[in-house]
PDB file of N, CA and C in Angstrom:
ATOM      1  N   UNK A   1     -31.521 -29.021 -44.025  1.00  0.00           N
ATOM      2  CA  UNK A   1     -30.968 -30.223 -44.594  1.00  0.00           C
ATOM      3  C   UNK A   1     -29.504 -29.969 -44.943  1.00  0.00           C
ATOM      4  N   UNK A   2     -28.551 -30.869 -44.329  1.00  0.00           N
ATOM      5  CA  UNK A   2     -27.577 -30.608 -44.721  1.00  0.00           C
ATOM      6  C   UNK A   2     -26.950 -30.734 -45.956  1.00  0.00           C
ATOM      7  N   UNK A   3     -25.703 -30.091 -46.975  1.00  0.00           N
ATOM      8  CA  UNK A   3     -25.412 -30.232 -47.919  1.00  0.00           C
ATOM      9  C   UNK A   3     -24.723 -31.665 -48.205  1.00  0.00           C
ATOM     10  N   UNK A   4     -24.918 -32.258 -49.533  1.00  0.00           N
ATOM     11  CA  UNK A   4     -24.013 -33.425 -50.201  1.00  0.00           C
ATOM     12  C   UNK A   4     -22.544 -32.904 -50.176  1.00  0.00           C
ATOM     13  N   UNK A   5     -21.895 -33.793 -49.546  1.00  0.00           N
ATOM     14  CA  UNK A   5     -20.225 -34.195 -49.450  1.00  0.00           C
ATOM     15  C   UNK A   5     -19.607 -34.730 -50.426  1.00  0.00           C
ATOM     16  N   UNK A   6     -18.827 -34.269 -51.799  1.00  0.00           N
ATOM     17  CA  UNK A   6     -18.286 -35.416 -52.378  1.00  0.00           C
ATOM     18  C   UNK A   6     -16.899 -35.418 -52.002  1.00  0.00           C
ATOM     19  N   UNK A   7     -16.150 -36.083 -51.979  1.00  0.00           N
ATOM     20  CA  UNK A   7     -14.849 -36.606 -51.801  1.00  0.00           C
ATOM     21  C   UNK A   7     -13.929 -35.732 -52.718  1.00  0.00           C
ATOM     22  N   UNK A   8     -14.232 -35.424 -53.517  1.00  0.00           N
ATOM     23  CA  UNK A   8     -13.539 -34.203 -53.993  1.00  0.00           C
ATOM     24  C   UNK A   8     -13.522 -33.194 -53.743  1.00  0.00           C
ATOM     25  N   UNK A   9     -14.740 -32.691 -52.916  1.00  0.00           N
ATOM     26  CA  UNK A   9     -15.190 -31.002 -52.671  1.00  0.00           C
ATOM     27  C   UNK A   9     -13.915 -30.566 -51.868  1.00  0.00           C
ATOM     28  N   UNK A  10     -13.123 -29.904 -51.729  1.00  0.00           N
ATOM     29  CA  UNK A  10     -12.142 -29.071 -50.677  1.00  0.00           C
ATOM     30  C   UNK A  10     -10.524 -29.942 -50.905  1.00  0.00           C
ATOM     31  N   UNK A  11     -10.773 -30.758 -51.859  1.00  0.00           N
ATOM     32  CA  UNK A  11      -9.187 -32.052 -51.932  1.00  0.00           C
ATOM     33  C   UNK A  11      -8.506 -30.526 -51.781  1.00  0.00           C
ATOM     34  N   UNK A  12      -8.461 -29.441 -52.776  1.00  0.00           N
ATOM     35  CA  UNK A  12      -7.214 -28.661 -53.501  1.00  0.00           C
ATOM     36  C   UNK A  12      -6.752 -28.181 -52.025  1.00  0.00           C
ATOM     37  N   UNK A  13      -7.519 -27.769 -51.070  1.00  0.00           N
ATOM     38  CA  UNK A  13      -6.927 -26.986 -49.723  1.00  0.00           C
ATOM     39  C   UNK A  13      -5.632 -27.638 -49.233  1.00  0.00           C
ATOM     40  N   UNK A  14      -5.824 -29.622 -49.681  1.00  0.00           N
ATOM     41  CA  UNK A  14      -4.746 -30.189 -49.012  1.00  0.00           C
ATOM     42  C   UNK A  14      -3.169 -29.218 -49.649  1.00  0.00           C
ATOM     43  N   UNK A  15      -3.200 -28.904 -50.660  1.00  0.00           N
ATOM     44  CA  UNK A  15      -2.375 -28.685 -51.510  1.00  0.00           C
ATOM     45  C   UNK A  15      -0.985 -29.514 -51.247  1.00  0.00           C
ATOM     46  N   UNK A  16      -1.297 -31.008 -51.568  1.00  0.00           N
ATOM     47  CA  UNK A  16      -0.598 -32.023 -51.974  1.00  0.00           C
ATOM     48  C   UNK A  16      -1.170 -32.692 -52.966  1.00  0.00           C
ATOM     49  N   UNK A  17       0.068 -32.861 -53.899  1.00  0.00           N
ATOM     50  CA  UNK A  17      -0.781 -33.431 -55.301  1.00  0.00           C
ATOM     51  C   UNK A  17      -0.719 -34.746 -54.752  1.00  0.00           C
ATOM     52  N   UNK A  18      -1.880 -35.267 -55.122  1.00  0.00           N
ATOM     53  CA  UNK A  18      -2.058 -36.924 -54.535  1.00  0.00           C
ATOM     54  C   UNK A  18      -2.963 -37.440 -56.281  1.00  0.00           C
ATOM     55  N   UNK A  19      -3.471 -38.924 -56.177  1.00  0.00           N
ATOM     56  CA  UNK A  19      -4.575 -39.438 -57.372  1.00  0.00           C
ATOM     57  C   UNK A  19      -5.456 -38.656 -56.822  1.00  0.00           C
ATOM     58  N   UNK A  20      -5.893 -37.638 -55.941  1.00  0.00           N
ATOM     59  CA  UNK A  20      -7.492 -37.744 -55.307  1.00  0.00           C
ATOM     60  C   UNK A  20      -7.421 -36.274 -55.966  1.00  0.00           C
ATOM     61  N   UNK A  21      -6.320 -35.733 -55.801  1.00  0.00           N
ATOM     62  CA  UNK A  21      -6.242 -34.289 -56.325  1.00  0.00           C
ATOM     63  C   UNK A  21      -6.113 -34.204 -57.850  1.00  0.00           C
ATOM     64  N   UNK A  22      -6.696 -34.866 -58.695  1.00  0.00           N
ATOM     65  CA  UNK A  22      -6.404 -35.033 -60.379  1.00  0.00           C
ATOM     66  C   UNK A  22      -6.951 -34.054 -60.835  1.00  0.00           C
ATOM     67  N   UNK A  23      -6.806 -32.912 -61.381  1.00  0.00           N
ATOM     68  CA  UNK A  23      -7.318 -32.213 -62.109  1.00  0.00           C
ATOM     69  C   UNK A  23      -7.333 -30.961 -61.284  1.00  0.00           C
ATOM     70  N   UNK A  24      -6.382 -30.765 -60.355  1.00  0.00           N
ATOM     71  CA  UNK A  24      -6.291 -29.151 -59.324  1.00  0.00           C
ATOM     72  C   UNK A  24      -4.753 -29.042 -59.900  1.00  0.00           C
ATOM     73  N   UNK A  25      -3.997 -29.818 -59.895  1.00  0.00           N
ATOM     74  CA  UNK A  25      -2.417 -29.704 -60.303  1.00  0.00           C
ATOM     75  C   UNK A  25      -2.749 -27.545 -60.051  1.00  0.00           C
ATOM     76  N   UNK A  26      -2.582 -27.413 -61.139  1.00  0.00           N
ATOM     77  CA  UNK A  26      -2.650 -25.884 -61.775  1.00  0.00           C
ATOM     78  C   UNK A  26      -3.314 -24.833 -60.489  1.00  0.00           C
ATOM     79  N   UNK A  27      -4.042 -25.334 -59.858  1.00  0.00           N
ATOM     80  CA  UNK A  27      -4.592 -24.516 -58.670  1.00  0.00           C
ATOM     81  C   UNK A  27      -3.778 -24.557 -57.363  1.00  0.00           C
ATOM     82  N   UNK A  28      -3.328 -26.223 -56.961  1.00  0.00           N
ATOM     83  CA  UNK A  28      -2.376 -26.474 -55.761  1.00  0.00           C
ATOM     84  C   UNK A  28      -1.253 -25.596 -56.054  1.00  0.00           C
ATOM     85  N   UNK A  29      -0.534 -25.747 -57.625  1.00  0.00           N
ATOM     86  CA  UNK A  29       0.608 -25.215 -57.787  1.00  0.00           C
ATOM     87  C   UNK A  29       0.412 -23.661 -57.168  1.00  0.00           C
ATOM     88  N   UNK A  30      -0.487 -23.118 -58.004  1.00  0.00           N
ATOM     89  CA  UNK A  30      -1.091 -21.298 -57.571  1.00  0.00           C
ATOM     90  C   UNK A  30      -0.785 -20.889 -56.075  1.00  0.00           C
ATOM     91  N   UNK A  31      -1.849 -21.948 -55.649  1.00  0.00           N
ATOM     92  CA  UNK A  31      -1.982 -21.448 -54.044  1.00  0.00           C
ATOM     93  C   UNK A  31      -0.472 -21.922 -53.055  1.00  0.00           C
ATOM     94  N   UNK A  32       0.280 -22.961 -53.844  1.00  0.00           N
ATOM     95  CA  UNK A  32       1.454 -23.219 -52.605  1.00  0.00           C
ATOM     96  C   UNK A  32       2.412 -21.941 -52.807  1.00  0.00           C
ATOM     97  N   UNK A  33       2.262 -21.272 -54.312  1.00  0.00           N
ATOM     98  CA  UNK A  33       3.230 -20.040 -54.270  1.00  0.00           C
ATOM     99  C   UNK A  33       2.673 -18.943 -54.676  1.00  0.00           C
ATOM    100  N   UNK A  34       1.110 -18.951 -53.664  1.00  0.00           N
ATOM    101  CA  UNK A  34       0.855 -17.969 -53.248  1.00  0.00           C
ATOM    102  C   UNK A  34       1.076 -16.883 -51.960  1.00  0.00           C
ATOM    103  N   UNK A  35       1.156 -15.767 -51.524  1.00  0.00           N
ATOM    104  CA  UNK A  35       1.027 -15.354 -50.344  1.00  0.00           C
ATOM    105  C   UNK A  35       0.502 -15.379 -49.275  1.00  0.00           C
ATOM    106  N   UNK A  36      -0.598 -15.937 -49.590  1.00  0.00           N
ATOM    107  CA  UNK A  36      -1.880 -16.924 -48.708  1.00  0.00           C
ATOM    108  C   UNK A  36      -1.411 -18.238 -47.953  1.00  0.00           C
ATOM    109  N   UNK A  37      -0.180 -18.923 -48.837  1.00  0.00           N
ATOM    110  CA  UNK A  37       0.047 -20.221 -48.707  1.00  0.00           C
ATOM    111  C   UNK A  37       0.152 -20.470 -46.828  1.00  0.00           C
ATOM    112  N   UNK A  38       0.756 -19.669 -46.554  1.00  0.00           N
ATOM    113  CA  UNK A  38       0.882 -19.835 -45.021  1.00  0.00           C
ATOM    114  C   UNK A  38      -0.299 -20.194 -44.234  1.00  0.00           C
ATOM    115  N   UNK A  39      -0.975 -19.052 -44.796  1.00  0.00           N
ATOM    116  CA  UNK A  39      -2.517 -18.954 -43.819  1.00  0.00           C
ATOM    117  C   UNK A  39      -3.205 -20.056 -44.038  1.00  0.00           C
ATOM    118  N   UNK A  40      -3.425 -20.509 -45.183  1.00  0.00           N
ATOM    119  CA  UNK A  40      -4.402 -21.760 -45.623  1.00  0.00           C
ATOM    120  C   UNK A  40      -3.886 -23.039 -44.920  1.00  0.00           C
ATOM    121  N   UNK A  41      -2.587 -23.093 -44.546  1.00  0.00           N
ATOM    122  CA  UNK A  41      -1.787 -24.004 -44.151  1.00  0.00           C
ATOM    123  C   UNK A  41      -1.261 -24.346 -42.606  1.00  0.00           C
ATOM    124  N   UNK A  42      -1.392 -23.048 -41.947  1.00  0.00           N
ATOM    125  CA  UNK A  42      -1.198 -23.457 -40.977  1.00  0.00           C
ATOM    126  C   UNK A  42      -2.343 -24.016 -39.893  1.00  0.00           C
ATOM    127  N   UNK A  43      -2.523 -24.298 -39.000  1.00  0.00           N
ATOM    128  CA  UNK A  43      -3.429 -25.494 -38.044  1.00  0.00           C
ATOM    129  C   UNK A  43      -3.170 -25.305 -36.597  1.00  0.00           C
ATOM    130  N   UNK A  44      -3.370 -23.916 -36.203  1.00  0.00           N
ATOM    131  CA  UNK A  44      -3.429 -24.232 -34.953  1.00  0.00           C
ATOM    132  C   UNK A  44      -4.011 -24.763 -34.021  1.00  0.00           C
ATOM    133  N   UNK A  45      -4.314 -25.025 -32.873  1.00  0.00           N
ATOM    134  CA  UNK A  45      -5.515 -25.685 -31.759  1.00  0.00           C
ATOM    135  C   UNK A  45      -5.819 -24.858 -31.450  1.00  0.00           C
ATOM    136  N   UNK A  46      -7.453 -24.712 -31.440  1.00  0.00           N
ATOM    137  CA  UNK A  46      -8.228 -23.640 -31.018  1.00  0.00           C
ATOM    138  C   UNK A  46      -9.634 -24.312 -30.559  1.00  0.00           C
ATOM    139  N   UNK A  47      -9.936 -24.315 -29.233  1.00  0.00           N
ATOM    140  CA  UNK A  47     -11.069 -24.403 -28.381  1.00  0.00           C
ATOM    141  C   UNK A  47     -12.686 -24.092 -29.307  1.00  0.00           C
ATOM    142  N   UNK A  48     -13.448 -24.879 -30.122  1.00  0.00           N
ATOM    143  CA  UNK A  48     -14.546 -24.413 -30.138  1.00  0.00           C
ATOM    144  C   UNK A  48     -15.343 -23.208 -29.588  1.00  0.00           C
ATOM    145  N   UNK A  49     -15.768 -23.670 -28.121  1.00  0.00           N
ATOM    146  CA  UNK A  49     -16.098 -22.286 -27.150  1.00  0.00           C
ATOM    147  C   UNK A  49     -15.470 -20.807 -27.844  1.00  0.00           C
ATOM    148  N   UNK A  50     -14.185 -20.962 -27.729  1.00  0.00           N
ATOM    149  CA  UNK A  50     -13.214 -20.256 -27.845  1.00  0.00           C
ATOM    150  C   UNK A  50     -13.629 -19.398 -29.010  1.00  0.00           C
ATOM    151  N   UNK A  51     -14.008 -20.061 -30.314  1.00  0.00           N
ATOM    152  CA  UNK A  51     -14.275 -19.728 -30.937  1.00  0.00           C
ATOM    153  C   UNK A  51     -15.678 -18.705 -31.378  1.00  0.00           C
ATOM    154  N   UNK A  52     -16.460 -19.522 -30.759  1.00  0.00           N
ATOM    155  CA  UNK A  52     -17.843 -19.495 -30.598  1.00  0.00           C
ATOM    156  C   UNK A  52     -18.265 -18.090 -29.987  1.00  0.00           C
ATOM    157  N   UNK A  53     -17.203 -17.980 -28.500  1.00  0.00           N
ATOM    158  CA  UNK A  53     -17.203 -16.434 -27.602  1.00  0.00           C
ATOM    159  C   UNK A  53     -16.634 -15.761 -28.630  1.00  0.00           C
ATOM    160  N   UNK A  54     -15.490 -15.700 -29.151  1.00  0.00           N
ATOM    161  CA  UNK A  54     -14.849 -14.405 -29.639  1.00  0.00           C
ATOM    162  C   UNK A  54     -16.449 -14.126 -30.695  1.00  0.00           C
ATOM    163  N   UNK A  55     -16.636 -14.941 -31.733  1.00  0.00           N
ATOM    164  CA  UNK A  55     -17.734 -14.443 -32.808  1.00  0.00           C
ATOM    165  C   UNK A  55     -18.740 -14.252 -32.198  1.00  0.00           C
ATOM    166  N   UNK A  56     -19.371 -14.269 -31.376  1.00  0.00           N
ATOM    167  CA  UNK A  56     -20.691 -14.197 -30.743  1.00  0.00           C
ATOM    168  C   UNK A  56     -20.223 -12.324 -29.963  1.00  0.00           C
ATOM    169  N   UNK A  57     -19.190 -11.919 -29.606  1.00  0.00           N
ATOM    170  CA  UNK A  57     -19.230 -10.628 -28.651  1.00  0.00           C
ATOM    171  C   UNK A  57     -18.230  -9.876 -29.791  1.00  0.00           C
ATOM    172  N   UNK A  58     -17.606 -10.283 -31.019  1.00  0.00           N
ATOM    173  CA  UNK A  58     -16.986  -9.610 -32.156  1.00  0.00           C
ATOM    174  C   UNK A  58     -17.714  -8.387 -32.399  1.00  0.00           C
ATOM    175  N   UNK A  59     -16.767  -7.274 -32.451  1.00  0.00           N
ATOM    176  CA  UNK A  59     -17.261  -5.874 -33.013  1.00  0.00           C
ATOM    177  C   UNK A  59     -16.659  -5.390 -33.892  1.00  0.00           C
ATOM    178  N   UNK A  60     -16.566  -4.547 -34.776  1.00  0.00           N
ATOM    179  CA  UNK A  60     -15.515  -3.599 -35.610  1.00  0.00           C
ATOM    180  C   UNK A  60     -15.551  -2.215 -34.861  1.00  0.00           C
ATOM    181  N   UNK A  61     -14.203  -2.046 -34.153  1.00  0.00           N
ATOM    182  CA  UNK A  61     -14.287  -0.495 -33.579  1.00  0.00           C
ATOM    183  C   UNK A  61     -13.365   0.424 -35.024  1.00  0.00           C
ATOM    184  N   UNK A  62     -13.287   1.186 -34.789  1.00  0.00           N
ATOM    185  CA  UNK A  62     -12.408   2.103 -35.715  1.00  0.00           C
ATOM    186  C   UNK A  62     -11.800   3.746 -35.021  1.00  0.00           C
ATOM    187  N   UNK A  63     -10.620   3.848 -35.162  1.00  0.00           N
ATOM    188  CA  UNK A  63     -10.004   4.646 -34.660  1.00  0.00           C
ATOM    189  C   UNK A  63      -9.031   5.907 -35.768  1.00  0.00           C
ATOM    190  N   UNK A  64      -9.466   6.576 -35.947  1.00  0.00           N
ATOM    191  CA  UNK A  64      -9.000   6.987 -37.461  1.00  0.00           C
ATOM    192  C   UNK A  64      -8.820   6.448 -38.269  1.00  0.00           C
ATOM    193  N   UNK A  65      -7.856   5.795 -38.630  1.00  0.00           N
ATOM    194  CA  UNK A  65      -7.406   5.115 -39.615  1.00  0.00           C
ATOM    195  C   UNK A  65      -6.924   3.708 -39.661  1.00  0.00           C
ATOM    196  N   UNK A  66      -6.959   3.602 -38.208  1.00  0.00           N
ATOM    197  CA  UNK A  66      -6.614   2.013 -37.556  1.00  0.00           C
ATOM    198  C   UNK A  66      -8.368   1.262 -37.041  1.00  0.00           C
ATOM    199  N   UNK A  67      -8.331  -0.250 -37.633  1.00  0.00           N
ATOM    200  CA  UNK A  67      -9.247  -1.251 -37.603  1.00  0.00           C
ATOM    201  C   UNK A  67      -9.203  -1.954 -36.939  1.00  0.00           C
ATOM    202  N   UNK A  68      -9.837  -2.406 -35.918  1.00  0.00           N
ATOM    203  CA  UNK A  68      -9.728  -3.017 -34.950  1.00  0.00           C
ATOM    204  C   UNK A  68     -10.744  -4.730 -35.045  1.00  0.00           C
ATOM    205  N   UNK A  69     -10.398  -5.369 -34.080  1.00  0.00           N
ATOM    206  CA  UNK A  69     -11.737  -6.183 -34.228  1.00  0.00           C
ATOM    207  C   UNK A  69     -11.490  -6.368 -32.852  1.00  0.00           C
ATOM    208  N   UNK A  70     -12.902  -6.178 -31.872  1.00  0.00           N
ATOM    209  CA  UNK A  70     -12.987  -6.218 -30.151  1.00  0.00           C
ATOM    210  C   UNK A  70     -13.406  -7.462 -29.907  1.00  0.00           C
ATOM    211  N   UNK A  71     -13.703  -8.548 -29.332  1.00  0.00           N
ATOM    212  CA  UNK A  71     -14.278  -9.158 -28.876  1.00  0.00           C
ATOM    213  C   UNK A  71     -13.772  -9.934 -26.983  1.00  0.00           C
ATOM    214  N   UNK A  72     -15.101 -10.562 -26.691  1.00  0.00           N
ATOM    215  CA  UNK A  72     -14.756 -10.729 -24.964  1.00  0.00           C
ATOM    216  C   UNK A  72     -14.671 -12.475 -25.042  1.00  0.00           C
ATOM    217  N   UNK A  73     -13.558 -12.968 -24.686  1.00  0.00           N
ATOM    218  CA  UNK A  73     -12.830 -14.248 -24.066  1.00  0.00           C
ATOM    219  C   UNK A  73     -13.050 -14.994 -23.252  1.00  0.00           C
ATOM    220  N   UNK A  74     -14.221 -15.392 -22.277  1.00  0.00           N
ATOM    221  CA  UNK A  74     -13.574 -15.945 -21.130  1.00  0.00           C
ATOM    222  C   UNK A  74     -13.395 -15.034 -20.207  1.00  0.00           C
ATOM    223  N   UNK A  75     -14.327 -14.144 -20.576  1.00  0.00           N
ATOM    224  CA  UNK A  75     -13.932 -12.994 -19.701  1.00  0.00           C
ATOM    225  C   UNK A  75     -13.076 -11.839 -19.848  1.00  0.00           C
ATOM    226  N   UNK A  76     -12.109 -12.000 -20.940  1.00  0.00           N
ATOM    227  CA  UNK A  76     -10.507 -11.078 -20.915  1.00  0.00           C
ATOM    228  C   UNK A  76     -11.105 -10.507 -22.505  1.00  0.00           C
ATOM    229  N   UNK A  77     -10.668  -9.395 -22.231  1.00  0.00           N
ATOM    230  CA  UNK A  77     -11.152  -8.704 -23.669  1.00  0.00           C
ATOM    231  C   UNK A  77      -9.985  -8.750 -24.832  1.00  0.00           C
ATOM    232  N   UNK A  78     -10.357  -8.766 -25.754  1.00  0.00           N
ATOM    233  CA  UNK A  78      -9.371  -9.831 -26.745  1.00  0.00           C
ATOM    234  C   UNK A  78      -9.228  -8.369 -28.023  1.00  0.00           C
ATOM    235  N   UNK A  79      -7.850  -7.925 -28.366  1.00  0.00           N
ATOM    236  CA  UNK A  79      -7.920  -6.684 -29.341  1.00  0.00           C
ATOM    237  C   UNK A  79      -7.199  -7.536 -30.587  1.00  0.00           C
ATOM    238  N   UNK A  80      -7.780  -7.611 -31.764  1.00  0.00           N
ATOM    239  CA  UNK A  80      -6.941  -7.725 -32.633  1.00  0.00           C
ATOM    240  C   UNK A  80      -6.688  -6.816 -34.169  1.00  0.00           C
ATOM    241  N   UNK A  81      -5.665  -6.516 -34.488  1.00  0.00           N
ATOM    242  CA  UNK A  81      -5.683  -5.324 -35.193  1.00  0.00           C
ATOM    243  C   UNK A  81      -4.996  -6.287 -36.628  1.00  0.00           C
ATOM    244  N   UNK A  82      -5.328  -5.557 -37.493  1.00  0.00           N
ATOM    245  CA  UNK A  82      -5.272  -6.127 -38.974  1.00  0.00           C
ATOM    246  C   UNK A  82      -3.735  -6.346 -39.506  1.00  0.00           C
ATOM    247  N   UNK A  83      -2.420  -5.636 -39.078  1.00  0.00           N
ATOM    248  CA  UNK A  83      -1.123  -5.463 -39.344  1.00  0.00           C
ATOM    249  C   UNK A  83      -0.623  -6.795 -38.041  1.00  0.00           C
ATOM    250  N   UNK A  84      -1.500  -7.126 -37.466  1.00  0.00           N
ATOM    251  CA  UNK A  84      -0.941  -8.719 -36.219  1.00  0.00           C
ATOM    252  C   UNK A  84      -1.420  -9.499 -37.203  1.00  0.00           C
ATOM    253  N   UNK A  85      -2.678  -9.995 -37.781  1.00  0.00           N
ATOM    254  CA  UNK A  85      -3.332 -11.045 -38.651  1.00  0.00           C
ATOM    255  C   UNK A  85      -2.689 -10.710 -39.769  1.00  0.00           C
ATOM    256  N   UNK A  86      -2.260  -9.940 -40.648  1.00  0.00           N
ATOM    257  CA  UNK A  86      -1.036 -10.008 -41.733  1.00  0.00           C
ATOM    258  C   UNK A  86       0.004 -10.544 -41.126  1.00  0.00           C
ATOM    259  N   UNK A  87       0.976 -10.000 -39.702  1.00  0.00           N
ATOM    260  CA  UNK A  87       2.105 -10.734 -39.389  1.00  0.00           C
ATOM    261  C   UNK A  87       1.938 -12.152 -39.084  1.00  0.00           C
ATOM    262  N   UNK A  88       0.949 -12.795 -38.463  1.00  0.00           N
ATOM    263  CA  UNK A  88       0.806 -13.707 -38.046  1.00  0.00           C
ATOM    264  C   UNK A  88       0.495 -14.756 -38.710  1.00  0.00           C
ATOM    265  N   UNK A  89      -0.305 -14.520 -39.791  1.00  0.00           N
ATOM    266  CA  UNK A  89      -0.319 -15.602 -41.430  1.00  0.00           C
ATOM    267  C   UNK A  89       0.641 -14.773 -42.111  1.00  0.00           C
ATOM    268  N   UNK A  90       1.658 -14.180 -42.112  1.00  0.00           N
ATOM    269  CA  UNK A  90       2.529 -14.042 -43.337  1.00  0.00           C
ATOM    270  C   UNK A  90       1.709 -13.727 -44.278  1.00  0.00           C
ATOM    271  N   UNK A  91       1.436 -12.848 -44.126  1.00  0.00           N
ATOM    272  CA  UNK A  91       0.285 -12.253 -45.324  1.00  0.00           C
ATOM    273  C   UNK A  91       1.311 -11.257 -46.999  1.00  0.00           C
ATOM    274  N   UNK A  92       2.232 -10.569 -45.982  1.00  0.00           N
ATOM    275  CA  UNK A  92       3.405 -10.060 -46.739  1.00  0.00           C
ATOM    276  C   UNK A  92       2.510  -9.090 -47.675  1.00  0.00           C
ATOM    277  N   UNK A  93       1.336  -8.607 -47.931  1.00  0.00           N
ATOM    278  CA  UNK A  93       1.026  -7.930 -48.641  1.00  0.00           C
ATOM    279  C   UNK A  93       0.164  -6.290 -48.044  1.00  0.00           C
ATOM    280  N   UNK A  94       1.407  -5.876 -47.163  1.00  0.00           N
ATOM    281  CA  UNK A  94       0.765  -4.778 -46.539  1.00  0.00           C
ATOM    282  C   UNK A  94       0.808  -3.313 -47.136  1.00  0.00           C
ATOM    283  N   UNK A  95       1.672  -3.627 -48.663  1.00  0.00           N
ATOM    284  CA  UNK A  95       1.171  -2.620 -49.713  1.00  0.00           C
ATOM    285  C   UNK A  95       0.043  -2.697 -50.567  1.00  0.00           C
ATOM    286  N   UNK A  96      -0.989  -3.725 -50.775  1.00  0.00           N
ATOM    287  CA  UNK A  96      -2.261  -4.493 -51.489  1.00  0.00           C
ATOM    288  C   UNK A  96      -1.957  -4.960 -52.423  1.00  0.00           C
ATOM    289  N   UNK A  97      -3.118  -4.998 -52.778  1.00  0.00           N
ATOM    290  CA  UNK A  97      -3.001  -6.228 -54.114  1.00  0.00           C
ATOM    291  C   UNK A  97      -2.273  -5.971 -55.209  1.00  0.00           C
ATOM    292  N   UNK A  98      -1.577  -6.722 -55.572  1.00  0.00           N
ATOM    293  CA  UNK A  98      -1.257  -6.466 -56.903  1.00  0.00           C
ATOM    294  C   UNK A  98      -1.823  -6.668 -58.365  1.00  0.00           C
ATOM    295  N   UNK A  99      -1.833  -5.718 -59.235  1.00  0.00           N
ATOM    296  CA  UNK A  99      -3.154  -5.964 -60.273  1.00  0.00           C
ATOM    297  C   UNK A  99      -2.228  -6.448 -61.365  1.00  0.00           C
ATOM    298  N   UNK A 100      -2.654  -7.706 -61.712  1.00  0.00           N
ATOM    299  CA  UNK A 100      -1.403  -7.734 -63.180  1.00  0.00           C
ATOM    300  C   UNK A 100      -2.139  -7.234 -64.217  1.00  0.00           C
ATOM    301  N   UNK A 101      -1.477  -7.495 -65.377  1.00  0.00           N
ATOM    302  CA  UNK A 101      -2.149  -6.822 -66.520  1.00  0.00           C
ATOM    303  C   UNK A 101      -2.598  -7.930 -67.000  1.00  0.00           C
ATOM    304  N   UNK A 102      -3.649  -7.721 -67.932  1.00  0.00           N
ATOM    305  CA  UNK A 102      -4.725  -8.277 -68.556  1.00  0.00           C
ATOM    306  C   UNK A 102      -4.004  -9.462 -69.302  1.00  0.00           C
ATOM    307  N   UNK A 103      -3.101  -9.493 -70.081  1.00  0.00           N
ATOM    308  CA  UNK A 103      -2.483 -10.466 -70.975  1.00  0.00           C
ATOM    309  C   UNK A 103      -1.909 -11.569 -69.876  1.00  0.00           C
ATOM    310  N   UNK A 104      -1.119 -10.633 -68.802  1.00  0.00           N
ATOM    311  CA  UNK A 104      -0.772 -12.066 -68.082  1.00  0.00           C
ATOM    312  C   UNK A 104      -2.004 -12.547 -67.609  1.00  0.00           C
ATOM    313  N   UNK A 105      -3.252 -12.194 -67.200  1.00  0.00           N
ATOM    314  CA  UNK A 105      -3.869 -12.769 -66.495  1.00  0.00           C
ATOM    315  C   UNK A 105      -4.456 -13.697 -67.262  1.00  0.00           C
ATOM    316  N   UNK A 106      -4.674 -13.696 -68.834  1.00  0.00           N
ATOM    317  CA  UNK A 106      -5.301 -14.188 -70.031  1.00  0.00           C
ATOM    318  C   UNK A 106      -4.447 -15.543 -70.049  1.00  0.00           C
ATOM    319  N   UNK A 107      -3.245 -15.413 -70.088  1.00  0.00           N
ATOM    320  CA  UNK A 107      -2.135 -16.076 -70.559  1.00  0.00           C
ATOM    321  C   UNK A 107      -2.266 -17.170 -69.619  1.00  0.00           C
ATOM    322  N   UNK A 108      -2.301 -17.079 -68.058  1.00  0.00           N
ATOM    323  CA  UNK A 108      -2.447 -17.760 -67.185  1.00  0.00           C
ATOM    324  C   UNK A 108      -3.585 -18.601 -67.296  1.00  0.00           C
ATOM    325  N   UNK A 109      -5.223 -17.880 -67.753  1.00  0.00           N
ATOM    326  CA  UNK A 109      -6.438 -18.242 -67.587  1.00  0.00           C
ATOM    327  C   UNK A 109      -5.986 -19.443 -69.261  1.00  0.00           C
ATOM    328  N   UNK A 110      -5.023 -18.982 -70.003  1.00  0.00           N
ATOM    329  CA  UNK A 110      -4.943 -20.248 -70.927  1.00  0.00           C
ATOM    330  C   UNK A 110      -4.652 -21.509 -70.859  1.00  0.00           C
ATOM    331  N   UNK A 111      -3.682 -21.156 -69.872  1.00  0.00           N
ATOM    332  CA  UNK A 111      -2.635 -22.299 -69.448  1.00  0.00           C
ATOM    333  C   UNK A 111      -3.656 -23.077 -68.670  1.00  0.00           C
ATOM    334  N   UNK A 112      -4.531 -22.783 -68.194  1.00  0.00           N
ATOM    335  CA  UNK A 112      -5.262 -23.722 -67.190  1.00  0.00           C
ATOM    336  C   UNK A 112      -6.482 -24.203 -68.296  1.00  0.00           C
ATOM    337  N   UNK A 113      -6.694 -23.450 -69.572  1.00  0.00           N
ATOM    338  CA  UNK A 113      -7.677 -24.380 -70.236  1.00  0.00           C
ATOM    339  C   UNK A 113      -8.516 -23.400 -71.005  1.00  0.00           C
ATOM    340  N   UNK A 114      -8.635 -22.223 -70.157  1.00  0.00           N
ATOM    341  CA  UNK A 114      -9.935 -21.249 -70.486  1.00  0.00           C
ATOM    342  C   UNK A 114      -9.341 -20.302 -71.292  1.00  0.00           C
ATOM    343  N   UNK A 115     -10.449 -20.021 -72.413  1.00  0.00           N
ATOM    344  CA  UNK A 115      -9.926 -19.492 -73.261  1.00  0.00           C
ATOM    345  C   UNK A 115     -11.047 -18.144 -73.180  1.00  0.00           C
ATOM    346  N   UNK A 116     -10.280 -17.147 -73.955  1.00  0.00           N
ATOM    347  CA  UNK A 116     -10.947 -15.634 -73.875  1.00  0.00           C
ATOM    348  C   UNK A 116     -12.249 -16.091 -74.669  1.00  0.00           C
TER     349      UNK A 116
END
């Protein structure tokens, strides 16, 4: 059975504040100046099938220290390595995450409502 749709479920992804988006303000703001913002945002055209082959023949190979992901195309064997999918969404975070400290993260979790 498929799941209930409400008209609100997924608004914030638009990340345009619109009336429909009332009450994300604080999240759209987050994610447009986030590092993510690219990836969530961009829309390329991509073939179903297309899709369907790469995940259906997807592997994880590993080569020392380099990650791969294999999968077969249409026939053409398809390599994609984790430092192309950072360049390619602008990922910009190929030193990791950054951990803030507890107060900013508090401080932030206030500003949006939630309290310790």
């Amino acid at each position: 059975m498929p799941s209930l749709f409400a008209d609100t479920h997924n608004v914030v992804v638009i990340l345009e504040k619109s009336d429909a988006s009332e009450g994300f303000a604080q999240i759209i703001d987050f994610l447009s100046g986030s590092y993510i913002h690219y990836a969530l945002t961009v829309s390329p055209h991509i073939y179903i099938s297309c899709i369907k082959q790469f995940w259906n023949t997807a592997v994880v190979k590993r080569t020392g220290d380099v990650t791969r992901i294999q999968a077969l195309v249409d026939k053409k064997k398809i390599v994609i390595f984790e430092d192309a999918i950072r360049k390619i969404l602008q990922l910009d975070d190929a030193e990791g995450l950054v951990c803030l400290p507890n107060d900013e993260i508090f401080a932030g979790l206030a500003q949006m409502g939630y309290e310790k």
